[in-house]
PDB file of N, CA and C in Angstrom:
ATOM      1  N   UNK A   1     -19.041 -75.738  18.210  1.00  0.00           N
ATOM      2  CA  UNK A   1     -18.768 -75.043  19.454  1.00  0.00           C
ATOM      3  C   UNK A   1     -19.488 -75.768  20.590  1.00  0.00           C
ATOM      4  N   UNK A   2     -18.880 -76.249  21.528  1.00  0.00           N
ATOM      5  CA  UNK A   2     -19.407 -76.817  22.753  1.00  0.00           C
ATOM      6  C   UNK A   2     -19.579 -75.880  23.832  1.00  0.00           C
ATOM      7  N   UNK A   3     -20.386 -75.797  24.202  1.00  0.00           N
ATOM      8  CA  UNK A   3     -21.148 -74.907  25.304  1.00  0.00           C
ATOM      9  C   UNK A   3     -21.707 -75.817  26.651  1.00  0.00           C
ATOM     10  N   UNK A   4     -21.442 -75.376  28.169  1.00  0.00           N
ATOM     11  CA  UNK A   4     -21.700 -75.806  28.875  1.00  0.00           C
ATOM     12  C   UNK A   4     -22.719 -75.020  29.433  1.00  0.00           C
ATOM     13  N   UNK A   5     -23.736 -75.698  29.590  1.00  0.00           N
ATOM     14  CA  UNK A   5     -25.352 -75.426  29.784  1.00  0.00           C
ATOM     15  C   UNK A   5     -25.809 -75.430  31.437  1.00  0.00           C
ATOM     16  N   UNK A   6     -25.884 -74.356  32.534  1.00  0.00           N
ATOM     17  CA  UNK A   6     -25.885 -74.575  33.995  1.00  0.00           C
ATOM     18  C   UNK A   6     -27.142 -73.909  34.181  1.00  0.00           C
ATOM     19  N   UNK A   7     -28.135 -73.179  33.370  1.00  0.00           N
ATOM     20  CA  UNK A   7     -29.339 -72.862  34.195  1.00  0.00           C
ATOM     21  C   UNK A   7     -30.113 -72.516  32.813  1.00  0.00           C
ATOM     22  N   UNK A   8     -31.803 -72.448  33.292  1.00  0.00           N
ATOM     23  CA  UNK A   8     -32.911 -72.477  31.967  1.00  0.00           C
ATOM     24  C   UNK A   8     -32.616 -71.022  31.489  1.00  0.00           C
ATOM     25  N   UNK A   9     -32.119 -69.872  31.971  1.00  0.00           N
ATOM     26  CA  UNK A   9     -31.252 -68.733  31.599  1.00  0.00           C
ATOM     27  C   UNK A   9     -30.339 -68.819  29.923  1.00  0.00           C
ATOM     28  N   UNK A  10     -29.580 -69.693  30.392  1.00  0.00           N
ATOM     29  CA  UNK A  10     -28.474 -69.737  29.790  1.00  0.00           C
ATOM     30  C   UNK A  10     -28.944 -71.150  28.444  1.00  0.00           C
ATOM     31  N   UNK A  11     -30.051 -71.269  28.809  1.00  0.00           N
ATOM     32  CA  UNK A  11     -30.009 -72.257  27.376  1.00  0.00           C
ATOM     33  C   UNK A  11     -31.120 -71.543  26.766  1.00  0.00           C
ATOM     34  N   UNK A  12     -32.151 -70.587  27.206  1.00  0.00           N
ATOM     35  CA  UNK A  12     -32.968 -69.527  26.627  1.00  0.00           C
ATOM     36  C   UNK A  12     -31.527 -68.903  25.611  1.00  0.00           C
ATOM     37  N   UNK A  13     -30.653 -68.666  25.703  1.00  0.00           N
ATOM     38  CA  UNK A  13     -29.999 -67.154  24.985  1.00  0.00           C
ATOM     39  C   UNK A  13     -28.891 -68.424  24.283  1.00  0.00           C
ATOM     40  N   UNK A  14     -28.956 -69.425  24.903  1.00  0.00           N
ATOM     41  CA  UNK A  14     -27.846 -70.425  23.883  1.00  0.00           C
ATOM     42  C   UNK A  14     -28.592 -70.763  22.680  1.00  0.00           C
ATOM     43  N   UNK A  15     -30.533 -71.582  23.243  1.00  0.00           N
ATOM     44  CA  UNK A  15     -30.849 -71.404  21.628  1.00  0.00           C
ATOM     45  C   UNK A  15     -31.127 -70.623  20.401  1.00  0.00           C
ATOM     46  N   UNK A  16     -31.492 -69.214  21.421  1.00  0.00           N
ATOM     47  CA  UNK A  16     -31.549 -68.065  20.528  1.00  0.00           C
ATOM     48  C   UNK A  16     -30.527 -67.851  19.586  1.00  0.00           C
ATOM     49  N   UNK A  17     -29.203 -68.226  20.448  1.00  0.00           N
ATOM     50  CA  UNK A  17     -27.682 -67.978  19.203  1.00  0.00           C
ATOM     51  C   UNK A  17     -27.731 -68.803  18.285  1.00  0.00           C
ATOM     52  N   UNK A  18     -28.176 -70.237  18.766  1.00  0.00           N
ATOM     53  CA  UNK A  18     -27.689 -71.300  17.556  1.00  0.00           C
ATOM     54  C   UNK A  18     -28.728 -70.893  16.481  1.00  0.00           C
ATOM     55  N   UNK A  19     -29.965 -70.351  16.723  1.00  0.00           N
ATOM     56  CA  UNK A  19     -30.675 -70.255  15.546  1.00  0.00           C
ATOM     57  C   UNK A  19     -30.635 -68.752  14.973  1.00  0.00           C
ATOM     58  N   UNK A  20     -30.226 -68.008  15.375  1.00  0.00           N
ATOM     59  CA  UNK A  20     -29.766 -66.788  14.424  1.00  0.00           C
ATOM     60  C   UNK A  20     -28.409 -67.092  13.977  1.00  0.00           C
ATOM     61  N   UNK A  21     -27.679 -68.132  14.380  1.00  0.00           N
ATOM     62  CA  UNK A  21     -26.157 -68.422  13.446  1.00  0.00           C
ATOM     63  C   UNK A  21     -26.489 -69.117  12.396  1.00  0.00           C
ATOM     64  N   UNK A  22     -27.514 -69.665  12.553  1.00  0.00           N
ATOM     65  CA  UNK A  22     -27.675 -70.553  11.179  1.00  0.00           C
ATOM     66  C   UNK A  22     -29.052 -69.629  10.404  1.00  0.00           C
ATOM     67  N   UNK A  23     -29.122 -68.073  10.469  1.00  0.00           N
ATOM     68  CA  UNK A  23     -30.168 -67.395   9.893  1.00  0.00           C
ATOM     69  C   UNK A  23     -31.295 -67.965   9.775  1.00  0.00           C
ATOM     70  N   UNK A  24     -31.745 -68.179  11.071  1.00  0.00           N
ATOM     71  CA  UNK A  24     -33.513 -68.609  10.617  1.00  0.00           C
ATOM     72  C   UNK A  24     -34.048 -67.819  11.636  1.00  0.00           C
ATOM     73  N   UNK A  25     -35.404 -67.623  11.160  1.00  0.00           N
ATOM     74  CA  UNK A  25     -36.089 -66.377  11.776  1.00  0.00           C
ATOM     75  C   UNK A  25     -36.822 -67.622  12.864  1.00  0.00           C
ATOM     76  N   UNK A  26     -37.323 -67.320  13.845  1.00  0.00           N
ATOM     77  CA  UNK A  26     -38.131 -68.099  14.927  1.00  0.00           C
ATOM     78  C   UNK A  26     -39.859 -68.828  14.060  1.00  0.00           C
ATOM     79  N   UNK A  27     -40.197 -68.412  12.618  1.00  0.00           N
ATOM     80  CA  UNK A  27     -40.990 -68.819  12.172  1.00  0.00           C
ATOM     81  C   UNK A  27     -40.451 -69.774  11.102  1.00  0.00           C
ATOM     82  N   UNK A  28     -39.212 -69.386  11.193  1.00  0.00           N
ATOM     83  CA  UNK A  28     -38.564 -70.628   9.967  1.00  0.00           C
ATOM     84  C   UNK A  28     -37.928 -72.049  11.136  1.00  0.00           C
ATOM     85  N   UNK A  29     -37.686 -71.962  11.922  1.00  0.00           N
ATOM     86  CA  UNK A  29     -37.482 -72.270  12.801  1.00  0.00           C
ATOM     87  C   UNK A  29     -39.059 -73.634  13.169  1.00  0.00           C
ATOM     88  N   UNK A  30     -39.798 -72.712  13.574  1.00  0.00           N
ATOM     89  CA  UNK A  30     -41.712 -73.109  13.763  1.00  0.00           C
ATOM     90  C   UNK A  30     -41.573 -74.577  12.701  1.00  0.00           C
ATOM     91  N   UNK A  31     -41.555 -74.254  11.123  1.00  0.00           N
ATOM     92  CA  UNK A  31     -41.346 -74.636  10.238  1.00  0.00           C
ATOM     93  C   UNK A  31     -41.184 -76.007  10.176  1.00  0.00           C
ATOM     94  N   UNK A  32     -39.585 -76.244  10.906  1.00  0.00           N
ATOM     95  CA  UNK A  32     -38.961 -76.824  10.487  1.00  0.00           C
ATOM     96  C   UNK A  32     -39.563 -77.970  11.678  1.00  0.00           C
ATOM     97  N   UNK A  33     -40.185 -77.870  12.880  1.00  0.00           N
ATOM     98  CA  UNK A  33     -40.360 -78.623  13.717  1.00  0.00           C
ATOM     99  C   UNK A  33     -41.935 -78.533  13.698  1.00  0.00           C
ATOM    100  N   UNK A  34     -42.897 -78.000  12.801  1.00  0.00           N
ATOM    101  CA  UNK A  34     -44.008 -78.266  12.734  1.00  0.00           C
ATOM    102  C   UNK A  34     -45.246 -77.535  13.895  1.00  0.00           C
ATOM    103  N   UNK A  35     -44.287 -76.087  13.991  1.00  0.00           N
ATOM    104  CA  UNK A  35     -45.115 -75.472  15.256  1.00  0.00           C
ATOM    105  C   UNK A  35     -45.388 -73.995  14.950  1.00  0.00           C
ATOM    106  N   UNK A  36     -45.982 -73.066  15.330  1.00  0.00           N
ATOM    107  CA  UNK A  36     -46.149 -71.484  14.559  1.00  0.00           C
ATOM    108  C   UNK A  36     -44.766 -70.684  15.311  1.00  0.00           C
ATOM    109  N   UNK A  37     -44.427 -70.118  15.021  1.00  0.00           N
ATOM    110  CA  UNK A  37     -43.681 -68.758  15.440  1.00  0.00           C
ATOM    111  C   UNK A  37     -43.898 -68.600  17.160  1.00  0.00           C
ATOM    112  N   UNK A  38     -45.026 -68.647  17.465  1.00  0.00           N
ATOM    113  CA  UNK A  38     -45.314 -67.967  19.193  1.00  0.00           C
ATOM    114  C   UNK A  38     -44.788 -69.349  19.469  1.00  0.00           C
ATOM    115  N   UNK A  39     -44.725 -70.492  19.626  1.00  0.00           N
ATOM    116  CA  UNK A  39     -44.457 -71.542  20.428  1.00  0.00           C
ATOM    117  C   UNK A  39     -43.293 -72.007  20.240  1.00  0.00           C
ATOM    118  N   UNK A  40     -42.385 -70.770  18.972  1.00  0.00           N
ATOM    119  CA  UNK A  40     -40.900 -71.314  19.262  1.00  0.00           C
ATOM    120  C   UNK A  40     -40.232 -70.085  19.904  1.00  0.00           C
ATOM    121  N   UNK A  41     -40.933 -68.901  20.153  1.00  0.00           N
ATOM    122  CA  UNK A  41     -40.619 -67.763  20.853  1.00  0.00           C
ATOM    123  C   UNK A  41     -40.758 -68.264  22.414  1.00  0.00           C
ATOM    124  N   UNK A  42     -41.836 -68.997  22.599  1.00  0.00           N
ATOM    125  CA  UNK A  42     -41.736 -69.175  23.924  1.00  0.00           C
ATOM    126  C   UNK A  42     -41.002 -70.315  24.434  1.00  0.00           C
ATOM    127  N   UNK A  43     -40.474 -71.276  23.987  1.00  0.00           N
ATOM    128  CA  UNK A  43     -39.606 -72.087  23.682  1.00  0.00           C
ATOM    129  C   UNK A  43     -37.913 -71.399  24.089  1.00  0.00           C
ATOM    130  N   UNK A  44     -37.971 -70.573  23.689  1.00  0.00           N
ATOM    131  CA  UNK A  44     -36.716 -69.819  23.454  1.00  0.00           C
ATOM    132  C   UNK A  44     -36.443 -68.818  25.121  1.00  0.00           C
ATOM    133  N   UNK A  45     -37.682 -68.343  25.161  1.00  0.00           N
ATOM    134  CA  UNK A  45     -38.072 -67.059  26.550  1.00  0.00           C
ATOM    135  C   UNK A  45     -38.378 -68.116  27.684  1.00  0.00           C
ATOM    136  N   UNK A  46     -38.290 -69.568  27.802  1.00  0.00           N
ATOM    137  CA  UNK A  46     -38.830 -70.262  28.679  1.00  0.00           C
ATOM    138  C   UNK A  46     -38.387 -71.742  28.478  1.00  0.00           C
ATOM    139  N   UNK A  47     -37.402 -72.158  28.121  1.00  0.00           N
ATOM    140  CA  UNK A  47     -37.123 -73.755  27.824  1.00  0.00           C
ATOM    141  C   UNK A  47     -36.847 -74.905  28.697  1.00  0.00           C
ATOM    142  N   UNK A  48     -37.149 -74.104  29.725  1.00  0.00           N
ATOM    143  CA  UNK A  48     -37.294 -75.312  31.246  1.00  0.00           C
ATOM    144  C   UNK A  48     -39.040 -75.771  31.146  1.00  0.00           C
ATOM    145  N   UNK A  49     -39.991 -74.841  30.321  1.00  0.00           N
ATOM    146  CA  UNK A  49     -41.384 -75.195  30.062  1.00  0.00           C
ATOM    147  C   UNK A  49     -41.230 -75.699  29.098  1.00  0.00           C
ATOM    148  N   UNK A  50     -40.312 -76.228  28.391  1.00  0.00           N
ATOM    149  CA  UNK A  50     -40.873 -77.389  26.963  1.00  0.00           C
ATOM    150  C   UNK A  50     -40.771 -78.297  27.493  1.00  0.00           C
ATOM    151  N   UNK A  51     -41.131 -79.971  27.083  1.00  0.00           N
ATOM    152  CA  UNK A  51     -41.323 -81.386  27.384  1.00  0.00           C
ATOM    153  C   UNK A  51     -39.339 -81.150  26.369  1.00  0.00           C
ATOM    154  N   UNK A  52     -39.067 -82.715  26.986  1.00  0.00           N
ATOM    155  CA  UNK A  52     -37.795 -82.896  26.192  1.00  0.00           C
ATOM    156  C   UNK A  52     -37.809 -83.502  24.968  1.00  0.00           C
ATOM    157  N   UNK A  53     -38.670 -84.087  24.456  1.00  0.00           N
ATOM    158  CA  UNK A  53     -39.275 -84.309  22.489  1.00  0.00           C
ATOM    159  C   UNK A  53     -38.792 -83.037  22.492  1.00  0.00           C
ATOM    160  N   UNK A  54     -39.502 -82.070  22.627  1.00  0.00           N
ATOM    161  CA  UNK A  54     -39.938 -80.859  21.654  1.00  0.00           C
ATOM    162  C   UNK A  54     -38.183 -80.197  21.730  1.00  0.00           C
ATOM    163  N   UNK A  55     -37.863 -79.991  22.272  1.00  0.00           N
ATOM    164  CA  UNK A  55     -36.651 -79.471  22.942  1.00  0.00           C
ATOM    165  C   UNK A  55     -35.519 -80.395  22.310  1.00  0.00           C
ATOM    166  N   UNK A  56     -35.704 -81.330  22.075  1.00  0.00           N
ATOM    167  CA  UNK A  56     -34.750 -82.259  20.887  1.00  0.00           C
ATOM    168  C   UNK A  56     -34.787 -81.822  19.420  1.00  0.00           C
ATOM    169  N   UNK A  57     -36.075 -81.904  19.155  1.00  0.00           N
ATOM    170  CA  UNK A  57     -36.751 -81.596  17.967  1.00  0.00           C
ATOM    171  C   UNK A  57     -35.927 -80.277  17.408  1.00  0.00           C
ATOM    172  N   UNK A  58     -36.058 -79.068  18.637  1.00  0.00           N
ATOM    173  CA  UNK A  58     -35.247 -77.674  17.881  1.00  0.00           C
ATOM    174  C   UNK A  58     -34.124 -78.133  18.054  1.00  0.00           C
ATOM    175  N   UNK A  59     -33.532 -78.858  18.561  1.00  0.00           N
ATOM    176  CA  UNK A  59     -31.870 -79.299  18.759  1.00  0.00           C
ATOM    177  C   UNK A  59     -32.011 -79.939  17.316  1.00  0.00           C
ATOM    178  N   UNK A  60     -32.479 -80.783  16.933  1.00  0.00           N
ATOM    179  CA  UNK A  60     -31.947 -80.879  15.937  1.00  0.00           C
ATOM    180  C   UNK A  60     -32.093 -80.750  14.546  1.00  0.00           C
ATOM    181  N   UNK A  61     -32.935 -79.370  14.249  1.00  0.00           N
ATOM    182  CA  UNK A  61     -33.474 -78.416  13.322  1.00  0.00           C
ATOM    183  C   UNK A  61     -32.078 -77.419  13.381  1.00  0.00           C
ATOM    184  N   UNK A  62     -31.713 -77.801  14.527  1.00  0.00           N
ATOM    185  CA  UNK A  62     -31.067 -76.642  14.834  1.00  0.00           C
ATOM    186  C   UNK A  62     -29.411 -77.452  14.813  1.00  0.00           C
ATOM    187  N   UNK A  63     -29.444 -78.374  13.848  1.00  0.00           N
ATOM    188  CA  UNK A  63     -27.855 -79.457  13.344  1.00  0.00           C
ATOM    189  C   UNK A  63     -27.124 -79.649  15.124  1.00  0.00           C
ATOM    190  N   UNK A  64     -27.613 -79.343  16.206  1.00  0.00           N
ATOM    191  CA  UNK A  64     -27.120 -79.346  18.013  1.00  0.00           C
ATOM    192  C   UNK A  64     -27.421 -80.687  18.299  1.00  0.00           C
ATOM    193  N   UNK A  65     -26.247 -81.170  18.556  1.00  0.00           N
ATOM    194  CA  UNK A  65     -26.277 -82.363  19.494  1.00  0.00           C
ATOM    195  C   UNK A  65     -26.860 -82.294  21.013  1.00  0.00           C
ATOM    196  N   UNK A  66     -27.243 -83.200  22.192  1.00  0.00           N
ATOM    197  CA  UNK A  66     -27.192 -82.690  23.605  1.00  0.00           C
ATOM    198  C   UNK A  66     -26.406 -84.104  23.983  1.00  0.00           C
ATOM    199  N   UNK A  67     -25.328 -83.912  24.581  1.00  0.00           N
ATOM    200  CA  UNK A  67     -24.575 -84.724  25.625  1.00  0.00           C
ATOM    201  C   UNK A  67     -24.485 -84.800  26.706  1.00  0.00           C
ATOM    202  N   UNK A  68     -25.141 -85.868  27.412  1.00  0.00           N
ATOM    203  CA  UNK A  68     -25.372 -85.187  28.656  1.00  0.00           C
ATOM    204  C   UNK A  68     -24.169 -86.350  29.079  1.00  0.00           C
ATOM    205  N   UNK A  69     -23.141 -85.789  30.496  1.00  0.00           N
ATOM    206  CA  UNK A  69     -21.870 -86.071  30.693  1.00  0.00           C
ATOM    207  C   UNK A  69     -22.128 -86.413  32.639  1.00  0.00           C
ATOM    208  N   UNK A  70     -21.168 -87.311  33.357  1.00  0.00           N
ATOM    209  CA  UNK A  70     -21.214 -86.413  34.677  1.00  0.00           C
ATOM    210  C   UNK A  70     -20.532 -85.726  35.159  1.00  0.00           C
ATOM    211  N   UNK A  71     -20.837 -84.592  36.073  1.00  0.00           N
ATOM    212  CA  UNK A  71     -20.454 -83.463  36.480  1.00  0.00           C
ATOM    213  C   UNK A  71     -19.493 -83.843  37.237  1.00  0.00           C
ATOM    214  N   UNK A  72     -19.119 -85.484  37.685  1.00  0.00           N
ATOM    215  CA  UNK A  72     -17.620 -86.012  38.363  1.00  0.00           C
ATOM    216  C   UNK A  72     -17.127 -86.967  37.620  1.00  0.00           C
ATOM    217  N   UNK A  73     -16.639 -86.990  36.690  1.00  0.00           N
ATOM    218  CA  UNK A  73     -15.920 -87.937  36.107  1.00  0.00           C
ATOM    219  C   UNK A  73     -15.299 -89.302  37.130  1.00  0.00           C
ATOM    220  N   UNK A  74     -14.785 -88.676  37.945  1.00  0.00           N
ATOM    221  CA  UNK A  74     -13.963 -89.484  38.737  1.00  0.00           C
ATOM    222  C   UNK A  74     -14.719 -90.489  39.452  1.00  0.00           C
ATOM    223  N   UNK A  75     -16.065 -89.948  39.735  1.00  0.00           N
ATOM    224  CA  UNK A  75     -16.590 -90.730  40.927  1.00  0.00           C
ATOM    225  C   UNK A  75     -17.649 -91.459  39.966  1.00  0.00           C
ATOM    226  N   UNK A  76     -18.071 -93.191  40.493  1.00  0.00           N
ATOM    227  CA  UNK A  76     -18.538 -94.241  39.514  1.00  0.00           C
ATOM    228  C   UNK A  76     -19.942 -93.660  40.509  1.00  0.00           C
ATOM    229  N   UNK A  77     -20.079 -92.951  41.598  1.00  0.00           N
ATOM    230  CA  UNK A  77     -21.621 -92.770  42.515  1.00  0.00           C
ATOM    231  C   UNK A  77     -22.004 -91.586  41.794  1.00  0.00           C
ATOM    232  N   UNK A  78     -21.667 -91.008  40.347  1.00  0.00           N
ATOM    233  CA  UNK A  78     -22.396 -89.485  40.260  1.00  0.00           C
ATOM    234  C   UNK A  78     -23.644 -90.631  39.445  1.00  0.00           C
ATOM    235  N   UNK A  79     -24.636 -89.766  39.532  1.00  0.00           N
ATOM    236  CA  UNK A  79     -25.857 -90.053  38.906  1.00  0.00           C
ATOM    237  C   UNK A  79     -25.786 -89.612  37.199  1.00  0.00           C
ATOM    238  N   UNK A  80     -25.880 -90.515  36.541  1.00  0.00           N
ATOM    239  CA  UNK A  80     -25.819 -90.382  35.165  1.00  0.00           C
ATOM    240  C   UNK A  80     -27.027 -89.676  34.516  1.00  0.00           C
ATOM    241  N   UNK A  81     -26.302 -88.473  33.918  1.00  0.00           N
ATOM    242  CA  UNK A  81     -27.361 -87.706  33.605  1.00  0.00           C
ATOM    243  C   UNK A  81     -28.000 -86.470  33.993  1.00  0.00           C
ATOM    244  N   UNK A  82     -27.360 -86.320  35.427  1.00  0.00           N
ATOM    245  CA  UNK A  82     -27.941 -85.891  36.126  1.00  0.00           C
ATOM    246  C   UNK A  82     -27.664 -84.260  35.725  1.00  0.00           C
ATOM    247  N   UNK A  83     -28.891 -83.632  36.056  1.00  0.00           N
ATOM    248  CA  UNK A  83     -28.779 -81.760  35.728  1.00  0.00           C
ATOM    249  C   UNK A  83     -27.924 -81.208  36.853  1.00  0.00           C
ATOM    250  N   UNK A  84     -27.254 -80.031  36.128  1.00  0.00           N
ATOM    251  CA  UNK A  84     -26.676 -79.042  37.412  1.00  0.00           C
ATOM    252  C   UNK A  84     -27.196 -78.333  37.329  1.00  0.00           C
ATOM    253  N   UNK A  85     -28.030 -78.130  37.186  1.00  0.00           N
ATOM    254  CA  UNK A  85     -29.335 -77.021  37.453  1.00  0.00           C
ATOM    255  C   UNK A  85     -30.836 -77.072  37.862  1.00  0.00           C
TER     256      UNK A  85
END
């Protein structure tokens, strides 16, 4: 499922889904990226405050790719990479 990602809102409650679809509790989760339970809760309640390692790391505990695309296809001046948010 591809999901388009526009504010630290909306990727708080996007990673929350991907990791209760794949049944892991936020300490199995911890686990799997080498961190306790509170620092993947806050991770989750706050993911504009993680570094982007760490934030890869649950991406890909969590089998999630990140593609980052530009927001103008058309135009060769969009900045590659660049956030809409």
């Amino acid at each position: 499922m591809d999901s388009l990602i526009h504010s630290p809102a909306q990727l708080s409650a996007h990673l929350k889904s991907l990791r209760k679809a794949r049944r892991l509790t936020q300490a199995q989760l911890g686990a799997l990226i080498g961190v306790g339970q509170a620092r993947v809760a806050d991770i989750e309640k706050n993911p504009g405050a993680v570094n982007v390692a760490q934030l890869l790391e649950v991406l890909h505990a969590l089998d999630t790719r990140l593609l980052l695309t530009s927001a103008d296809k058309t135009s060769p001046s969009a900045a590659p990479g660049a956030a809409d948010w």
